[in-house]
Protein backbone atom coordinates (compact mmCIF):
# COMPACT_ATOMS: atom_id res chain seq x y z
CA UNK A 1 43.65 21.28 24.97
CA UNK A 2 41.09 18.39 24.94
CA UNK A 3 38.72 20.07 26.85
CA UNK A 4 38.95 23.43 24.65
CA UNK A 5 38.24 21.41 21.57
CA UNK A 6 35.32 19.40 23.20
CA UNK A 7 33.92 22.72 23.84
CA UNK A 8 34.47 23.97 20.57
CA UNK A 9 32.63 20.71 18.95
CA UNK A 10 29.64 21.30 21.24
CA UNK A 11 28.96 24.91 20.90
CA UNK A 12 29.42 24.46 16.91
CA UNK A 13 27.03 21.80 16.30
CA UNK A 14 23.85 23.89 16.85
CA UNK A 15 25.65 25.98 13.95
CA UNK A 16 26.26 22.30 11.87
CA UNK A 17 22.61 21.59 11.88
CA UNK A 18 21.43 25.32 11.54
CA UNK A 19 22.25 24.23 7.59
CA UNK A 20 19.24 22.81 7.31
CA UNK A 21 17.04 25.35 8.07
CA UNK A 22 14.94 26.94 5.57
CA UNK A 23 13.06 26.33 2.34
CA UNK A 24 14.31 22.96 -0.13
CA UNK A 25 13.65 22.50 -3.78
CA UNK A 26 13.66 20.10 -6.67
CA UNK A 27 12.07 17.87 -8.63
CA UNK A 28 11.31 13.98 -8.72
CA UNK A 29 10.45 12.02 -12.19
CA UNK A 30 7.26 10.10 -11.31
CA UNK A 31 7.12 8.38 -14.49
CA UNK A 32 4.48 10.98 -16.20
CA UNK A 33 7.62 13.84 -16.35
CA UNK A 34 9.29 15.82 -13.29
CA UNK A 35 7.47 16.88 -10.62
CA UNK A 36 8.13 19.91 -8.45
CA UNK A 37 9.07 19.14 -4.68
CA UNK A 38 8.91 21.84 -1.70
CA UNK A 39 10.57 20.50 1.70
CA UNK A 40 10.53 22.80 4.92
CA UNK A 41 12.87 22.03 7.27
CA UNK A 42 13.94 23.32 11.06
CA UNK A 43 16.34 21.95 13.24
CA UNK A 44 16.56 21.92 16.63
CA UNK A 45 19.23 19.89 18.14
CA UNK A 46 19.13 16.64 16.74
CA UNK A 47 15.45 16.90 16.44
CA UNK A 48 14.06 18.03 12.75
CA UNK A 49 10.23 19.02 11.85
CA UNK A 50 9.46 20.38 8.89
CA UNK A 51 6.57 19.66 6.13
CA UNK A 52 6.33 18.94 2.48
CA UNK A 53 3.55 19.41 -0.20
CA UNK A 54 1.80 16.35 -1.01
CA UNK A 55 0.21 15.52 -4.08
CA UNK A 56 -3.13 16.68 -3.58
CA UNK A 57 -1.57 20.34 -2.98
CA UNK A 58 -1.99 20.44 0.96
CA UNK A 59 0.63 20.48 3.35
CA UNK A 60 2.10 17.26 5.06
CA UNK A 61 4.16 17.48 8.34
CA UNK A 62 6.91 15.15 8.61
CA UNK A 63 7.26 12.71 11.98
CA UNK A 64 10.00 11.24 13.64
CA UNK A 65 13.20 14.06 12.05
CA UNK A 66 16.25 13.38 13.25
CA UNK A 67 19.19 14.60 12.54
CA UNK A 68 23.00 13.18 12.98
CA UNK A 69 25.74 15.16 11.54
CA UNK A 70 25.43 16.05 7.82
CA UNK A 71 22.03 12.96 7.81
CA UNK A 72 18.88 13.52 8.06
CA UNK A 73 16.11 10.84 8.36
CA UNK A 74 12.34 11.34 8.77
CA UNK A 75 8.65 9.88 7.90
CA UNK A 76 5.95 11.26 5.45
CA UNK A 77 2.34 10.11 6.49
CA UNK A 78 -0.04 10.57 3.42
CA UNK A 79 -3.19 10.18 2.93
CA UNK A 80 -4.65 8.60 -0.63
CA UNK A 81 -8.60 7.95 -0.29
CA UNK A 82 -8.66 7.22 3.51
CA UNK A 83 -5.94 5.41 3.44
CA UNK A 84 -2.89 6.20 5.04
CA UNK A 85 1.02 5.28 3.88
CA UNK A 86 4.06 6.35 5.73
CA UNK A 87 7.10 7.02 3.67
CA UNK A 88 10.80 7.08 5.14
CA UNK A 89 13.08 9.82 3.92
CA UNK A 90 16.47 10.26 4.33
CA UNK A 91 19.43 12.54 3.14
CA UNK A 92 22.47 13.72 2.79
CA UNK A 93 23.74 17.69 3.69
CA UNK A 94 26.26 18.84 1.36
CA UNK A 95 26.50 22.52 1.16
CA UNK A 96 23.17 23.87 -0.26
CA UNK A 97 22.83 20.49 -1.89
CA UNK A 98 20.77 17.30 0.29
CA UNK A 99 20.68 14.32 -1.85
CA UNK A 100 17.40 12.33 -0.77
CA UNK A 101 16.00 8.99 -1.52
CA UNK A 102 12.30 8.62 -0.13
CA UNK A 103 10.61 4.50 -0.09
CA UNK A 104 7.50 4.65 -1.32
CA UNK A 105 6.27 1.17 -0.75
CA UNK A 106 9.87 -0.63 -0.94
CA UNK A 107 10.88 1.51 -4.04
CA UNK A 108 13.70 4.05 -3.41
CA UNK A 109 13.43 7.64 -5.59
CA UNK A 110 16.24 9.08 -4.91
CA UNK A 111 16.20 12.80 -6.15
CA UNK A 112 18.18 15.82 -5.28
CA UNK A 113 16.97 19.55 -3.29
CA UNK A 114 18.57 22.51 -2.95
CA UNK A 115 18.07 25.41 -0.78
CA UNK A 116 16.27 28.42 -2.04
């Protein structure tokens, strides 16, 4: 019985972090009102890539995704004048629902995304 269950948990977890795939939205309040957010995810395994829109417009690949049961975890690199400043993300799955908080610079925003 163990082993039927053990292979039950590993052929469903591909299916686990299939959740994930696909388009995310929301918004974030930067202070000057809300402000739209577009996050592209893709799992595969326990690895995620994906990208996001900065806020020049252009599109900003996210480094080091991982993913561990219904938590995801990842790093934004932008780039402001030449200058480069890596973010962490991280999040919670919950249905269509992954509540984020993203440190920019020590400060937590935590906002909410859901799947489109």
């Amino acid at each position: 019985m163990l082993r039927f269950l053990t292979v039950v948990l590993l052929l469903a977890a591909p299916i686990f972090a299939a959740d994930i795939d696909g388009k995310w939205t929301g918004s974030i309040d930067a202070g000057g009102g809300a402000m739209p957010l577009v996050y592209n995810f893709k799992a595969d395994g326990a690895s995620l890539t994906g990208s996001t829109i900065g806020p020049d417009g252009m599109e900003v690949k996210l480094s080091d995704g991982k993913i561990s049961g219904n938590n995801i975890s990842f790093n934004l690199t932008l780039d402001f004048g030449g200058q480069s400043l890596t973010m962490a993300g991280k999040g919670v799955l919950s249905g269509s629902e992954l509540k984020m908080t993203l440190d920019f610079m020590g400060m937590p925003f935590e906002f909410v995304l859901k799947k489109s």
